[in-house]
C-alpha atoms as a PDB file:
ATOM      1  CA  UNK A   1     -11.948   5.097 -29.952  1.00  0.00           C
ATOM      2  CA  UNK A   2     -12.826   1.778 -28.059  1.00  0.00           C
ATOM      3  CA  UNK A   3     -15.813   0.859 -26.686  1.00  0.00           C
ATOM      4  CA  UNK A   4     -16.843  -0.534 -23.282  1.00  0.00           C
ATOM      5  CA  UNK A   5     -19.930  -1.039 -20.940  1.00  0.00           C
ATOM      6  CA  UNK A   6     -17.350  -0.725 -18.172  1.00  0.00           C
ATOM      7  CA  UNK A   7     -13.993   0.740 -17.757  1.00  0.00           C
ATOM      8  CA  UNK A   8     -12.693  -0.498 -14.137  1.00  0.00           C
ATOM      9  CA  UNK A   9      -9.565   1.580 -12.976  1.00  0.00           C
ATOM     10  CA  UNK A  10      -7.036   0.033 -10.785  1.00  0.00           C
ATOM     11  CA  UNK A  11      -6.912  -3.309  -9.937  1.00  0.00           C
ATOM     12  CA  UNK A  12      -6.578  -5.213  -5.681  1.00  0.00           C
ATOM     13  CA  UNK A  13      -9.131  -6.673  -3.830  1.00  0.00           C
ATOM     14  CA  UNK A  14     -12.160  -3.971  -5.002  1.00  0.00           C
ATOM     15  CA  UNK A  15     -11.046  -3.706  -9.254  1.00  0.00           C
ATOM     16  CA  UNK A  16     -11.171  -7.353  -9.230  1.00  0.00           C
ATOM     17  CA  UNK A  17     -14.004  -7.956  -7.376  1.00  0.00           C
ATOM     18  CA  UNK A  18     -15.988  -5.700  -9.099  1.00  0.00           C
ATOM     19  CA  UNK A  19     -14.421  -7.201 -12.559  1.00  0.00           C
ATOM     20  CA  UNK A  20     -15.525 -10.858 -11.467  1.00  0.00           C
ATOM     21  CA  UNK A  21     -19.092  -9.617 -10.708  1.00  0.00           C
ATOM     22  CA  UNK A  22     -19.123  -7.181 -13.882  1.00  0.00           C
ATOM     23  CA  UNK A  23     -18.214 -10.001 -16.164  1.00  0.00           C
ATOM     24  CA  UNK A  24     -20.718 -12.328 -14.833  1.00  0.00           C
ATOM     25  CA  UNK A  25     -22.732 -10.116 -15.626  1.00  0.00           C
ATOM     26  CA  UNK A  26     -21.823 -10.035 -18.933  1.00  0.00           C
ATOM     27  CA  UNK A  27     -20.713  -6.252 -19.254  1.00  0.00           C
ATOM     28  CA  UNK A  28     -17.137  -7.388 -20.563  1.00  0.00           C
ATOM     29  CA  UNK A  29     -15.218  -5.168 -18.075  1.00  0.00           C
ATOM     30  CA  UNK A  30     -12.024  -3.821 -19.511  1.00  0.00           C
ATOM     31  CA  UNK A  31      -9.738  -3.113 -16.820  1.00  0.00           C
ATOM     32  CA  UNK A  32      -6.377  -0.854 -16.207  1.00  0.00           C
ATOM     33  CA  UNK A  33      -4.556  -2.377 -13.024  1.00  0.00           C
ATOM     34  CA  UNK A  34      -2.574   1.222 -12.856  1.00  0.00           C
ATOM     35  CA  UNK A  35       1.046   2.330 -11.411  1.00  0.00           C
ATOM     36  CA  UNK A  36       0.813  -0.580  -8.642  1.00  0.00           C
ATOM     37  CA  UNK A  37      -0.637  -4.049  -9.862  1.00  0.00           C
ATOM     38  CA  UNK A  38      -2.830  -5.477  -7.175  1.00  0.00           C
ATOM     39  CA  UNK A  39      -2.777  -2.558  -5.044  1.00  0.00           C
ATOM     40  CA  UNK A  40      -1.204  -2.547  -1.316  1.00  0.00           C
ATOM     41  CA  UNK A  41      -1.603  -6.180  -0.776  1.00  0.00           C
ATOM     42  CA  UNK A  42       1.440  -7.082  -3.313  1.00  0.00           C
ATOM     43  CA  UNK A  43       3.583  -4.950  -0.724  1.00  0.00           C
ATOM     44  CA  UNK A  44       2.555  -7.005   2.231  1.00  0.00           C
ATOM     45  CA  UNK A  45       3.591 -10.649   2.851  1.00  0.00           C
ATOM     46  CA  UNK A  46       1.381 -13.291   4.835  1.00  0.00           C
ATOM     47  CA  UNK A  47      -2.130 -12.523   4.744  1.00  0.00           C
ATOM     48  CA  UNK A  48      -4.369 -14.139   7.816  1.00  0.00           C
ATOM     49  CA  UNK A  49      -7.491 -12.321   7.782  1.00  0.00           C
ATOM     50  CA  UNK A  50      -9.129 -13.154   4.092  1.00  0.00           C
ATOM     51  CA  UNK A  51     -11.620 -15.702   4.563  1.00  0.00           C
ATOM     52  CA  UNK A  52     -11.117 -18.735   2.644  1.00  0.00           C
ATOM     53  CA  UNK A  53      -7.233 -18.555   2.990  1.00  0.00           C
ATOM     54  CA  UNK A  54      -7.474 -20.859   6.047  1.00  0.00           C
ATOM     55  CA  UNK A  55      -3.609 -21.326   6.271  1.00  0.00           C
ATOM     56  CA  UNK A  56      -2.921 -17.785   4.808  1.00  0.00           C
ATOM     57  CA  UNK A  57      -1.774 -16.583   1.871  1.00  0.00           C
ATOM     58  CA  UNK A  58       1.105 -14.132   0.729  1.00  0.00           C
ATOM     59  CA  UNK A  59      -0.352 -10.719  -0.313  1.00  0.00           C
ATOM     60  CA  UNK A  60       1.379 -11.050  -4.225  1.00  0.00           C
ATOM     61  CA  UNK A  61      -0.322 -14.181  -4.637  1.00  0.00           C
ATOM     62  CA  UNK A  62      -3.305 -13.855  -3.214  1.00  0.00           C
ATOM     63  CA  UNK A  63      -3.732 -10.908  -6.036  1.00  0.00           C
ATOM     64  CA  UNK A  64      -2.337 -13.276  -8.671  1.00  0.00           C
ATOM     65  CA  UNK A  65      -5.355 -15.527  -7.731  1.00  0.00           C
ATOM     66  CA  UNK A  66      -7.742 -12.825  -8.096  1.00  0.00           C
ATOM     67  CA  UNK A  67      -6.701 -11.391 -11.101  1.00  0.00           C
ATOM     68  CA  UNK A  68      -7.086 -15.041 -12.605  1.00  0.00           C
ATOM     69  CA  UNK A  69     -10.954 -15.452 -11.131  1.00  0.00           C
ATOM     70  CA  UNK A  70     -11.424 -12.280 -12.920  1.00  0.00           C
ATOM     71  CA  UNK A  71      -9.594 -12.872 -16.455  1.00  0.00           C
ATOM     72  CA  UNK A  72     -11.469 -16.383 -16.340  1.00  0.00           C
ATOM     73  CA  UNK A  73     -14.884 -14.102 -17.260  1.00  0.00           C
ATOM     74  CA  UNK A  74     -13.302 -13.138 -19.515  1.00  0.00           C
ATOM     75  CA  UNK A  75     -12.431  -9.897 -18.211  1.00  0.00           C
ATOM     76  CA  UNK A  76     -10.051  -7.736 -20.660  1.00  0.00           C
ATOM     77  CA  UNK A  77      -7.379  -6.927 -18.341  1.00  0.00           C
ATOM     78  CA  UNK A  78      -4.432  -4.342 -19.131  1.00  0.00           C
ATOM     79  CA  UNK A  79      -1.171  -3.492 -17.969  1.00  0.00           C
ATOM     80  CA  UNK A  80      -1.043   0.366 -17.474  1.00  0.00           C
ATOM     81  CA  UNK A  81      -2.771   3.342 -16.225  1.00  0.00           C
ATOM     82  CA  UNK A  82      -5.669   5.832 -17.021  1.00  0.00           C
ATOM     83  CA  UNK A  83      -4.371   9.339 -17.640  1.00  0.00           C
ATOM     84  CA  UNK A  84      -7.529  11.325 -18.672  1.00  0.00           C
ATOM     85  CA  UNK A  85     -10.965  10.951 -17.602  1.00  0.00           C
ATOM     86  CA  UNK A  86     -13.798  13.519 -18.784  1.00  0.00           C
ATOM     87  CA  UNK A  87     -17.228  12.189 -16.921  1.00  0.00           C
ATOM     88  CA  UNK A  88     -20.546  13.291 -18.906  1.00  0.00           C
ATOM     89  CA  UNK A  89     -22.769  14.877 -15.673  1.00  0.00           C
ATOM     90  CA  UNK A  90     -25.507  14.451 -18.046  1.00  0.00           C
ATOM     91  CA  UNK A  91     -25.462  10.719 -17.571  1.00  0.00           C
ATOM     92  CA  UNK A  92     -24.303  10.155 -20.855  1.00  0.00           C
ATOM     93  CA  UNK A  93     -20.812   7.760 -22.201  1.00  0.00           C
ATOM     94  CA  UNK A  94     -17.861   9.119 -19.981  1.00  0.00           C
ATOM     95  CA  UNK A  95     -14.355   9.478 -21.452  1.00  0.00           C
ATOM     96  CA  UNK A  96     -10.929   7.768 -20.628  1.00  0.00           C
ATOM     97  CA  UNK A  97      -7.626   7.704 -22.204  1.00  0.00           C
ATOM     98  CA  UNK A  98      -4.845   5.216 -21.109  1.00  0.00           C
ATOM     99  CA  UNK A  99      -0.722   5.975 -20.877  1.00  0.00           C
ATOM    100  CA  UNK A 100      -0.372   4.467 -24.162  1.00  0.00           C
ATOM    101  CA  UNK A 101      -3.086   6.231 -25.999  1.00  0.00           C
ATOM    102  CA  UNK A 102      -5.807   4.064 -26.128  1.00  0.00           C
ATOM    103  CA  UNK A 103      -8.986   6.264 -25.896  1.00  0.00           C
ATOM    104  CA  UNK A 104     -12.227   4.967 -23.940  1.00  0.00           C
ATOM    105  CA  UNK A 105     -15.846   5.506 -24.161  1.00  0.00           C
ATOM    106  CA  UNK A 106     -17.490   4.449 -21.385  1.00  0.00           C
ATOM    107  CA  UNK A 107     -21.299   3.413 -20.224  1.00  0.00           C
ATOM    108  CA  UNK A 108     -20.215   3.072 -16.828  1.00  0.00           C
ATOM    109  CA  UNK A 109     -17.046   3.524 -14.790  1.00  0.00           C
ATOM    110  CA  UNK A 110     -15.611   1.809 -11.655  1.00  0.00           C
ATOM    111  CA  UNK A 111     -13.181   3.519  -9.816  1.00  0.00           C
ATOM    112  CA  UNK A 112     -11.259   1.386  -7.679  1.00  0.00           C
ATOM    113  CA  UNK A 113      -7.834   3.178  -7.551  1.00  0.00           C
ATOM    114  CA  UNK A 114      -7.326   2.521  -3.737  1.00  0.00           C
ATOM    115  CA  UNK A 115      -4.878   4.646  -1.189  1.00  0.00           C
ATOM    116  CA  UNK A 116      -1.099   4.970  -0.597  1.00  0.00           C
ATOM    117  CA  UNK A 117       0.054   4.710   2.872  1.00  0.00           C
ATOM    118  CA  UNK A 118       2.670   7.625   4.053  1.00  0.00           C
ATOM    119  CA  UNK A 119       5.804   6.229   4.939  1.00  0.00           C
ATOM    120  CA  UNK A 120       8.906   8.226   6.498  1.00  0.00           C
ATOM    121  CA  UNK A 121      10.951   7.741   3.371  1.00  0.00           C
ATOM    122  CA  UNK A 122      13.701   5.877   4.986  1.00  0.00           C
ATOM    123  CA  UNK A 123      16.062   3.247   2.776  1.00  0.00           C
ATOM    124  CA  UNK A 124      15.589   1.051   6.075  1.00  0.00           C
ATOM    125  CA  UNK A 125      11.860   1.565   5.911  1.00  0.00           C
ATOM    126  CA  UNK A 126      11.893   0.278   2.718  1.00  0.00           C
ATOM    127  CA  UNK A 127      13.836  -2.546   2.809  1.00  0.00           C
ATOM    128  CA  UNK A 128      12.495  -3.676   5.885  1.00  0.00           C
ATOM    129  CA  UNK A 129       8.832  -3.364   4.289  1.00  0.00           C
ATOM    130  CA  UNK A 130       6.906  -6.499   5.027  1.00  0.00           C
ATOM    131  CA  UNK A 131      10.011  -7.813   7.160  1.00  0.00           C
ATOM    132  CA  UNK A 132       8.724  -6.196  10.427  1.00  0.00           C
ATOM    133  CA  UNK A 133       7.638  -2.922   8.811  1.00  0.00           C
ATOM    134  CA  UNK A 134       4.067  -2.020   8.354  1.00  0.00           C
ATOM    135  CA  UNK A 135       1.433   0.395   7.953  1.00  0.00           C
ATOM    136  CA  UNK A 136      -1.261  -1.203   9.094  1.00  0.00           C
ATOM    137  CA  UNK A 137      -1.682  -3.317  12.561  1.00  0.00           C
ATOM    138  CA  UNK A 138      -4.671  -4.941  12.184  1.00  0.00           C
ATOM    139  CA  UNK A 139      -3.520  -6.427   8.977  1.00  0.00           C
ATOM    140  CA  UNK A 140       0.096  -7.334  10.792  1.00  0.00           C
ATOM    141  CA  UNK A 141      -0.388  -6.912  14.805  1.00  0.00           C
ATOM    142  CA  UNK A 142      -0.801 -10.172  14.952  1.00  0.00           C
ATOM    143  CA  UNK A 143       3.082 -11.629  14.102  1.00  0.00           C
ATOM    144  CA  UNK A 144       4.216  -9.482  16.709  1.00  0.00           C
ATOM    145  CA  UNK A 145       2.085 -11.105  19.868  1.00  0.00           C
ATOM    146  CA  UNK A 146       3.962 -10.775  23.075  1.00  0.00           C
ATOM    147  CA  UNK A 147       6.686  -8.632  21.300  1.00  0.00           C
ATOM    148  CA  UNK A 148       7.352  -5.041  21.648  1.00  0.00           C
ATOM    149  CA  UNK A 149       6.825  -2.880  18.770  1.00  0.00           C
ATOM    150  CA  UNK A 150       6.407   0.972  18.260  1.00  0.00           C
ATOM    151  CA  UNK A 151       4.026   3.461  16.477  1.00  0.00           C
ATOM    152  CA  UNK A 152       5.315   6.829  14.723  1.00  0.00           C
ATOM    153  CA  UNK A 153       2.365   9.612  14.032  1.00  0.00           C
ATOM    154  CA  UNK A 154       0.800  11.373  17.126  1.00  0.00           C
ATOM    155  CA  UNK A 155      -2.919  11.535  15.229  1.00  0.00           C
ATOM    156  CA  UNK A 156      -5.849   9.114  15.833  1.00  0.00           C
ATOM    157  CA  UNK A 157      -5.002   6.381  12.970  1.00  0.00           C
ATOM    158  CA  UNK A 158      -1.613   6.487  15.376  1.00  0.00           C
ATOM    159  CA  UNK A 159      -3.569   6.269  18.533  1.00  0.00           C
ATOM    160  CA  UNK A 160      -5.804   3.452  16.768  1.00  0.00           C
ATOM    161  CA  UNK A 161      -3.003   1.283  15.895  1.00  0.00           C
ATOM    162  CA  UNK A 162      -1.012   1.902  18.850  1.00  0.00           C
ATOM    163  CA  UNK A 163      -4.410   0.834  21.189  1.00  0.00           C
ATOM    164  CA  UNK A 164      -5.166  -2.629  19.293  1.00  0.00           C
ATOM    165  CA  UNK A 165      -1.300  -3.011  19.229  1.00  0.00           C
ATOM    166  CA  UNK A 166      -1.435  -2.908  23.034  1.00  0.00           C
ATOM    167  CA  UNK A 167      -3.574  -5.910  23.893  1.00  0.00           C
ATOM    168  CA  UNK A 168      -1.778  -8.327  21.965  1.00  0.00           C
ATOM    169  CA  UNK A 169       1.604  -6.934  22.422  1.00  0.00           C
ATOM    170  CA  UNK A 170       3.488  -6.593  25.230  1.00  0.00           C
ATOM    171  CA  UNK A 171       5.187  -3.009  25.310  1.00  0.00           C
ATOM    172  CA  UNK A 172       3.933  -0.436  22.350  1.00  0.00           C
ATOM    173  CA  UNK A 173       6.257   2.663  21.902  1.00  0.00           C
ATOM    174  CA  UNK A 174       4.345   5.719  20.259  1.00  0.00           C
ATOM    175  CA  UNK A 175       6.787   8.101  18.808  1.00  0.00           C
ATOM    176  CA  UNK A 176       5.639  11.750  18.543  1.00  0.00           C
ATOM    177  CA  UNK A 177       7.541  14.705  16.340  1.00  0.00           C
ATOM    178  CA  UNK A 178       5.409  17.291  18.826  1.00  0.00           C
ATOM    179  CA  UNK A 179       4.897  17.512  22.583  1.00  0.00           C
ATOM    180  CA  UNK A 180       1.394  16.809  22.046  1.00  0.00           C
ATOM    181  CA  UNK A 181      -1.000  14.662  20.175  1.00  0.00           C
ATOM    182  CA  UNK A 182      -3.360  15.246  17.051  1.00  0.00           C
ATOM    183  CA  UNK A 183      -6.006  12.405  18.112  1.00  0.00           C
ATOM    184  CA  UNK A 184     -10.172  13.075  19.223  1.00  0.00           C
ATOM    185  CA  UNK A 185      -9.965  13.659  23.234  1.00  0.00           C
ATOM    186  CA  UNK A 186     -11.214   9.857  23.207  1.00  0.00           C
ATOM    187  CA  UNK A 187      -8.448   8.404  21.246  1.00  0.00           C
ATOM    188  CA  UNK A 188      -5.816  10.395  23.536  1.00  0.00           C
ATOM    189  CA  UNK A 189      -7.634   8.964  26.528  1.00  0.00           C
ATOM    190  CA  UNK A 190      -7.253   5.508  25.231  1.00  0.00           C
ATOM    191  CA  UNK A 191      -3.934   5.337  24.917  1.00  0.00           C
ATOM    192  CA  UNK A 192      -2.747   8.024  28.021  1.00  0.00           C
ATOM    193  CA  UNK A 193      -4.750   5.198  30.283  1.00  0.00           C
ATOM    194  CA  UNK A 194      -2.715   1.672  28.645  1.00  0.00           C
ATOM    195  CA  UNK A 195      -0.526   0.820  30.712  1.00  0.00           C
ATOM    196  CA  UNK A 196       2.190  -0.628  28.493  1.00  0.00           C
ATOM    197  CA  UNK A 197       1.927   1.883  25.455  1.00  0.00           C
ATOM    198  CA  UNK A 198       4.781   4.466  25.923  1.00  0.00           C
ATOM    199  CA  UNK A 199       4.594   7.777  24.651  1.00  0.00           C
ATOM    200  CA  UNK A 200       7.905   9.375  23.256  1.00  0.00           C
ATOM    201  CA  UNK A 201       6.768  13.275  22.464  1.00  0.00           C
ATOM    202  CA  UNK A 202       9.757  14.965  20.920  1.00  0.00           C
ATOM    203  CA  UNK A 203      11.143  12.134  18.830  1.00  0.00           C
ATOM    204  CA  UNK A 204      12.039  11.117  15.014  1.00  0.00           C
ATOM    205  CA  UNK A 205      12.753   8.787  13.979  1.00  0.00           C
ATOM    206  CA  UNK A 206      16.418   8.383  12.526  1.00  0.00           C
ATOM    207  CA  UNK A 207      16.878   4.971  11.112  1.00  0.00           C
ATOM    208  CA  UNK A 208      15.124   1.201  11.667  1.00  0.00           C
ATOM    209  CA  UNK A 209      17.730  -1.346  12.718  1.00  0.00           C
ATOM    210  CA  UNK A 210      18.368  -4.299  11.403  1.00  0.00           C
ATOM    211  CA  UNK A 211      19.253  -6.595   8.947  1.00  0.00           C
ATOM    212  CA  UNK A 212      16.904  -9.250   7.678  1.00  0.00           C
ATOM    213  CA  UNK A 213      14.013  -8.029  10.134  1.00  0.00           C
ATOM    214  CA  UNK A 214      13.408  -5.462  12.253  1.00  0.00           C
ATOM    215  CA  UNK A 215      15.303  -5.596  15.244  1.00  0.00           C
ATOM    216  CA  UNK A 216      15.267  -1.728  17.134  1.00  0.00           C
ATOM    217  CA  UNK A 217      15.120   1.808  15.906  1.00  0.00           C
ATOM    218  CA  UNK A 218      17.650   4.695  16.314  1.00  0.00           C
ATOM    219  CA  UNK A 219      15.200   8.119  17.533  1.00  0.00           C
ATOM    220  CA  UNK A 220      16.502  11.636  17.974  1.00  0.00           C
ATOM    221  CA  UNK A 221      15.533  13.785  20.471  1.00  0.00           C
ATOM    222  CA  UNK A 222      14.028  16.951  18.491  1.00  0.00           C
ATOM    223  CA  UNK A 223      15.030  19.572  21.592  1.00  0.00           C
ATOM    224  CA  UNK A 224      17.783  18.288  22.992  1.00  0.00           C
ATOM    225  CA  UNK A 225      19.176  16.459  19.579  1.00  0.00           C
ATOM    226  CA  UNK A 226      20.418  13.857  21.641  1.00  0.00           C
ATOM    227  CA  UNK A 227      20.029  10.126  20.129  1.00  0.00           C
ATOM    228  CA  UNK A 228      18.904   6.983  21.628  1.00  0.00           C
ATOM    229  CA  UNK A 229      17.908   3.113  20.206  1.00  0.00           C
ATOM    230  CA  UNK A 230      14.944   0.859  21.620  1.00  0.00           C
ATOM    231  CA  UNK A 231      14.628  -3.158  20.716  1.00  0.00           C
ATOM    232  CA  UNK A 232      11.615  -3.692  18.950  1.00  0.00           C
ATOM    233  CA  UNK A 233      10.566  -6.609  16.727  1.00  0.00           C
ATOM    234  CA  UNK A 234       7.417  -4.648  14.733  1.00  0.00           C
ATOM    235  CA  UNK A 235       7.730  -1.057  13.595  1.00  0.00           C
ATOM    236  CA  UNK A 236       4.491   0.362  12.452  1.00  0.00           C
ATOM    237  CA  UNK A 237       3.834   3.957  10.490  1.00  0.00           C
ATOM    238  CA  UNK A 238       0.726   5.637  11.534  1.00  0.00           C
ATOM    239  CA  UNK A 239       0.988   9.160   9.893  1.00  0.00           C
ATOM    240  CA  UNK A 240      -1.725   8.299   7.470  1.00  0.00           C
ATOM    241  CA  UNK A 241      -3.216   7.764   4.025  1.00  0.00           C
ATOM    242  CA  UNK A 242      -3.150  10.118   0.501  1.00  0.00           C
ATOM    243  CA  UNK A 243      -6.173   8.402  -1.827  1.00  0.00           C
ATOM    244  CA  UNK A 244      -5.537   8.398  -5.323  1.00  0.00           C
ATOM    245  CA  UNK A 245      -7.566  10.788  -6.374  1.00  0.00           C
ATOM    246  CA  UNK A 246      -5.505  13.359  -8.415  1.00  0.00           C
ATOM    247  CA  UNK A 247      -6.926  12.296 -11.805  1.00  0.00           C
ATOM    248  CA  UNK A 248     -10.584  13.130 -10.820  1.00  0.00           C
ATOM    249  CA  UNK A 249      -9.960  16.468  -8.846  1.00  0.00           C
ATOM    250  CA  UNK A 250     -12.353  19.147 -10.080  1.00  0.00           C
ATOM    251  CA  UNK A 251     -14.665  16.379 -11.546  1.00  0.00           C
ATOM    252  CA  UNK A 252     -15.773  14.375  -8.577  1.00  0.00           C
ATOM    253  CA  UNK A 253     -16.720  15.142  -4.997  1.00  0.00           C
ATOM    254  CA  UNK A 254     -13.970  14.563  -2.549  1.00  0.00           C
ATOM    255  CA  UNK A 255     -13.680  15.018   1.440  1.00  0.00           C
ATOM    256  CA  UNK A 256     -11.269  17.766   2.739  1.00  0.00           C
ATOM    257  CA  UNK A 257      -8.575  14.324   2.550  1.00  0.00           C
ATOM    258  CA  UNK A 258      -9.297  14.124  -0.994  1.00  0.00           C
ATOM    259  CA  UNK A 259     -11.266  10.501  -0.453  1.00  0.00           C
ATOM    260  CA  UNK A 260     -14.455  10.199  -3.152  1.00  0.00           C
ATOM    261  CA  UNK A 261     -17.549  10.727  -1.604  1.00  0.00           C
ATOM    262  CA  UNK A 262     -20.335   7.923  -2.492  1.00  0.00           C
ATOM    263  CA  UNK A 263     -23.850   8.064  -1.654  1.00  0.00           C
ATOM    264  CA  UNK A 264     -24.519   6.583   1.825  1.00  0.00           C
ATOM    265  CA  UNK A 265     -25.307   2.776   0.805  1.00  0.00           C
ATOM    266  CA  UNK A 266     -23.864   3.025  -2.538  1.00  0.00           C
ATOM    267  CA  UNK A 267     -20.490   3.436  -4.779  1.00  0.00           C
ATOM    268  CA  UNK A 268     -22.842   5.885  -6.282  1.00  0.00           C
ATOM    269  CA  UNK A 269     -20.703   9.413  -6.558  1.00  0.00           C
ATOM    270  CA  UNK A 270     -21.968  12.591  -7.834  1.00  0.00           C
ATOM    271  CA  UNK A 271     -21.936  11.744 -11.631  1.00  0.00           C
ATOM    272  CA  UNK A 272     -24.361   9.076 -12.803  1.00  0.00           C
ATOM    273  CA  UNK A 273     -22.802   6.180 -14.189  1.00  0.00           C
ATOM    274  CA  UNK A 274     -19.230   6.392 -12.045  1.00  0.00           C
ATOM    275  CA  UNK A 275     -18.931   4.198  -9.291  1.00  0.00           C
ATOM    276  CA  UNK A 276     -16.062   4.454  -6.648  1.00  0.00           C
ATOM    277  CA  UNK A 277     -15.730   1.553  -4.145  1.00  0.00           C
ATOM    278  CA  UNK A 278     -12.353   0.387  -2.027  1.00  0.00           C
ATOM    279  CA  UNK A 279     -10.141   2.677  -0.257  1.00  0.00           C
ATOM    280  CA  UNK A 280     -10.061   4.968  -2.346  1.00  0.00           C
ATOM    281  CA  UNK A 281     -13.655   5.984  -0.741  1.00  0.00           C
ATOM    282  CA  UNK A 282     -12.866   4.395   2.660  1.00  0.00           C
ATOM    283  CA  UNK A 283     -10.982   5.822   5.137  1.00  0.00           C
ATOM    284  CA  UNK A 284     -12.013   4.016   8.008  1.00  0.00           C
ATOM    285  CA  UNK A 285     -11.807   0.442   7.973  1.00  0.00           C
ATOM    286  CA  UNK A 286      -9.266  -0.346   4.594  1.00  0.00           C
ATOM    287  CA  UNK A 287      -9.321  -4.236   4.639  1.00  0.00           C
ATOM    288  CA  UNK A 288      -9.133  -5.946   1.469  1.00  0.00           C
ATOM    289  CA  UNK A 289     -12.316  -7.601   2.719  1.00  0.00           C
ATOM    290  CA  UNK A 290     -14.178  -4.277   2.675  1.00  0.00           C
ATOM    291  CA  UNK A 291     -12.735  -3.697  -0.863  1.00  0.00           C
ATOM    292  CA  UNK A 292     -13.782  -6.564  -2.117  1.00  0.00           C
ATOM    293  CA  UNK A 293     -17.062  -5.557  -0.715  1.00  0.00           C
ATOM    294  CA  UNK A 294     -17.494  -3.049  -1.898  1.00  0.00           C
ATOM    295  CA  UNK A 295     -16.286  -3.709  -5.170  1.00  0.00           C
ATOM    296  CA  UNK A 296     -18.822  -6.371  -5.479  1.00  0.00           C
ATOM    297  CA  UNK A 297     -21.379  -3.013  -4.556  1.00  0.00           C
ATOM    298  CA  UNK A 298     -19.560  -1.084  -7.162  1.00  0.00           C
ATOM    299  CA  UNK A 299     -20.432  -3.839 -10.142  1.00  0.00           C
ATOM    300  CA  UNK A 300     -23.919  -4.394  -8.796  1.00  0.00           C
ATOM    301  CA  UNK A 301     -24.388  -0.688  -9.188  1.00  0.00           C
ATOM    302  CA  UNK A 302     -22.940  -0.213 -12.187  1.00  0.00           C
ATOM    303  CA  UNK A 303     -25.637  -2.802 -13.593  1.00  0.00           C
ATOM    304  CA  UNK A 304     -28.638  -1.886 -11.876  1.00  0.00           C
ATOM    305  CA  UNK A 305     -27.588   1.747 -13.732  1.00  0.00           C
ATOM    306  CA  UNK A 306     -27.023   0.320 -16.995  1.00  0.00           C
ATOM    307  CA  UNK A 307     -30.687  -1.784 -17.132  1.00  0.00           C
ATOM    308  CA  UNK A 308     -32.506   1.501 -15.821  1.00  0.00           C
ATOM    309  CA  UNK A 309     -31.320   3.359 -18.660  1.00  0.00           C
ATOM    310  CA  UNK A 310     -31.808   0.638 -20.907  1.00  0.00           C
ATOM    311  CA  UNK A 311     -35.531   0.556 -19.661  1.00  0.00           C
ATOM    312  CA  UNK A 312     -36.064   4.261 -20.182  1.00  0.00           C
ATOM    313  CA  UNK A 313     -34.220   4.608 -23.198  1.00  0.00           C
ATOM    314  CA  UNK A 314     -37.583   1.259 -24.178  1.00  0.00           C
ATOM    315  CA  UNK A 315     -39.954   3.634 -22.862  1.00  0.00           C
ATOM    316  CA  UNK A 316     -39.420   6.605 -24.961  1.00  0.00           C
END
C-alpha cells in the first residue's frame, strides 16, 4: 500500500488548482484525473471568461496548461480513476484504491470529481457539441450575440439560461416537454415578462440540424404529434446537472441532488481530513473560475488540517 499526504481525485480547473497549491506546499499531491481528463472544459471549445486568457483559450488546452503548472511541483499525476474509498470518521488515514489496483492511504483527501451535464442523448447533440451546442450560456451566450438560439428544460437552470440568453440574443426559444414550467414563481416571472424569449410547452425535441454547426432544430408536438423546424444558430440544454458522487454515497453528506455538502466557508465535509471543492459541491454558479477557487480553498484546508494534527499529535 502507497503512501500519500494527499490523494486529489479528478482533475479540471479545482484538482489542479488544488494540486498546484498542495505541492507548493510541499504535501506531494498524488492525483487521479478520473473517467474524463480535465473535466467539462476539454468538451467545450473557446474559452473567454478565464482571466489571464486575454485572447481566449480552447477548453482542451487551457487544461493541458494546467495540468503542466501542476506536474511542474512536482505533482504525481495519474491516468485513471479511484474505485474504492473507505474515509476514517475518526480523523485518522482514509483509504483509496485506483482501477488498476493501486491501494492508497491517505492523510488528507481532495475531492474534486466535478458534475456531468444532462444532455438529450441525440447523435446530433453530440456531434454538434461545442459547434453551437452547449450546456451552459454563460460560458457560451456570448458567440451567439444578436442570433437566435433556443433552451430545452422547463426548470429554473432552464429559465436562468434562457433569461441571460435574452439580453444578448435576439429571439430565445424555450422548449418545454409539459404545459407548464418547473422554475421558483420568480424565475417563471422572468422569463413570462421577456419579450423575445418564446415559450414552446408541449415540445421535444427530435433532432438538431445541421452540418458543421448548428443551423435549426426539428421539435414534435407531444399532443398533436405534429412536427415543425425553427432556424437557430445556438442550441442550449438546460435540464440539469448529476454530480459525481456515486463513489462516496453512504459515506459523505450529500443534498437531496446528490451534491457534497461542505461546511459554509470551507471544502470542509463531514469527515475530518476530506475536502470537496468544484462542482461537484456547487450547484449554483459552476465556472471553472469558482473551481479553481475553490480548489485553491480545498488545498489550503487540507494543510491547515494536516499542521493542527501535527501540533496536537507535539502536544501529547
Amino acid at each position: 500500500m502507497e503512501h500519500t499526504k494527499c490523494l486529489i481525485i479528478g482533475s479540471g480547473p479545482a484538482g489542479y488548482t488544488a494540486a498546484i497549491y498542495a505541492a507548493r506546499a510541499g504535501m506531494k499531491p498524488v492525483l487521479y484525473k478520473g473517467s474524463q481528463p480535465g473535466g467539462q472544459l476539454t468538451i467545450t471549445t473557446e474559452v473567454e471568461n478565464y482571466p489571464g486568457y486575454p485572447d481566449g483559450v480552447q477548453g482542451p488546452q487551457m487544461m493541458m496548461d494546467f495540468e503542466r503548472q501542476a506536474a511542474r511541483f512536482d505533482t504525481d499525476i495519474r491516468t485513471g480513476m479511484i474505485v474504492e474509498v473507505r474515509f476514517n470518521k475518526e480523523g485518522g488515514k482514509h483509504y483509496a484504491k485506483a482501477e488498476d489496483g493501486t491501494e492508497w492511504e491517505a492523510d488528507t483527501i481532495i475531492i474534486a470529481t466535478g458534475a456531468s451535464a444532462k444532455w438529450l442523448g441525440l447523435e446530433s447533440e453530440e456531434r454538434l457539441n461545442g459547434k453551437g451546442v452547449s450546456a451552459c450560456a454563460v460560458c457560451d451566450g456570448f458567440f451567439f450575440r444578436g442570433m437566435d438560439v433556443a433552451v430545452v428544460g422547463g426548470g429554473d437552470t432552464a429559465c436562468e439560461e434562457a433569461s441571460y440568453l435574452s439580453k444578448i440574443c435576439n429571439k430565445v426559444y424555450m422548449i418545454v416537454r409539459r404545459n407548464e414550467l418547473r422554475a421558483s414563481k420568480i424565475m417563471q416571472q422572468r422569463v413570462l415578462n421577456s419579450p423575445n424569449i418564446e415559450i414552446l410547452w408541449n415540445h421535444v425535441t427530435e433532432e438538431i440540424l445541421g452540418e458543421q454547426e448548428v443551423e435549426g432544430v426539428r421539435l414534435r408536438n407531444t399532443e398533436t404529434g405534429e412536427t415543425k423546424e425553427l432556424k437557430i444558430q445556438g442550441f442550449f440544454v438546460a435540464i440539469g446537472h448529476k454530480p459525481n458522487t456515486d463513489l462516496f454515497v453512504g459515506q459523505l453528506d450529500m443534498d437531496e441532488s446528490g451534491y457534497l455538502i461542505t461546511e459554509k466557508g470551507s471544502t470542509r465535509t463531514n469527515i475530518p481530513g476530506v475536502f470537496a471543492c468544484g462542482d461537484v459541491q456547487d450547484k449554483i454558479y459552476r465556472q471553472a473560475v469558482t473551481a479553481a477557487g475553490s480548489g485553491c480553498m480545498a488545498a489550503l484546508d487540507a494543510e491547515r488540517y494536516l499542521a493542527q494534527k501535527e501540533v496536537m499529535t507535539e502536544s501529547h
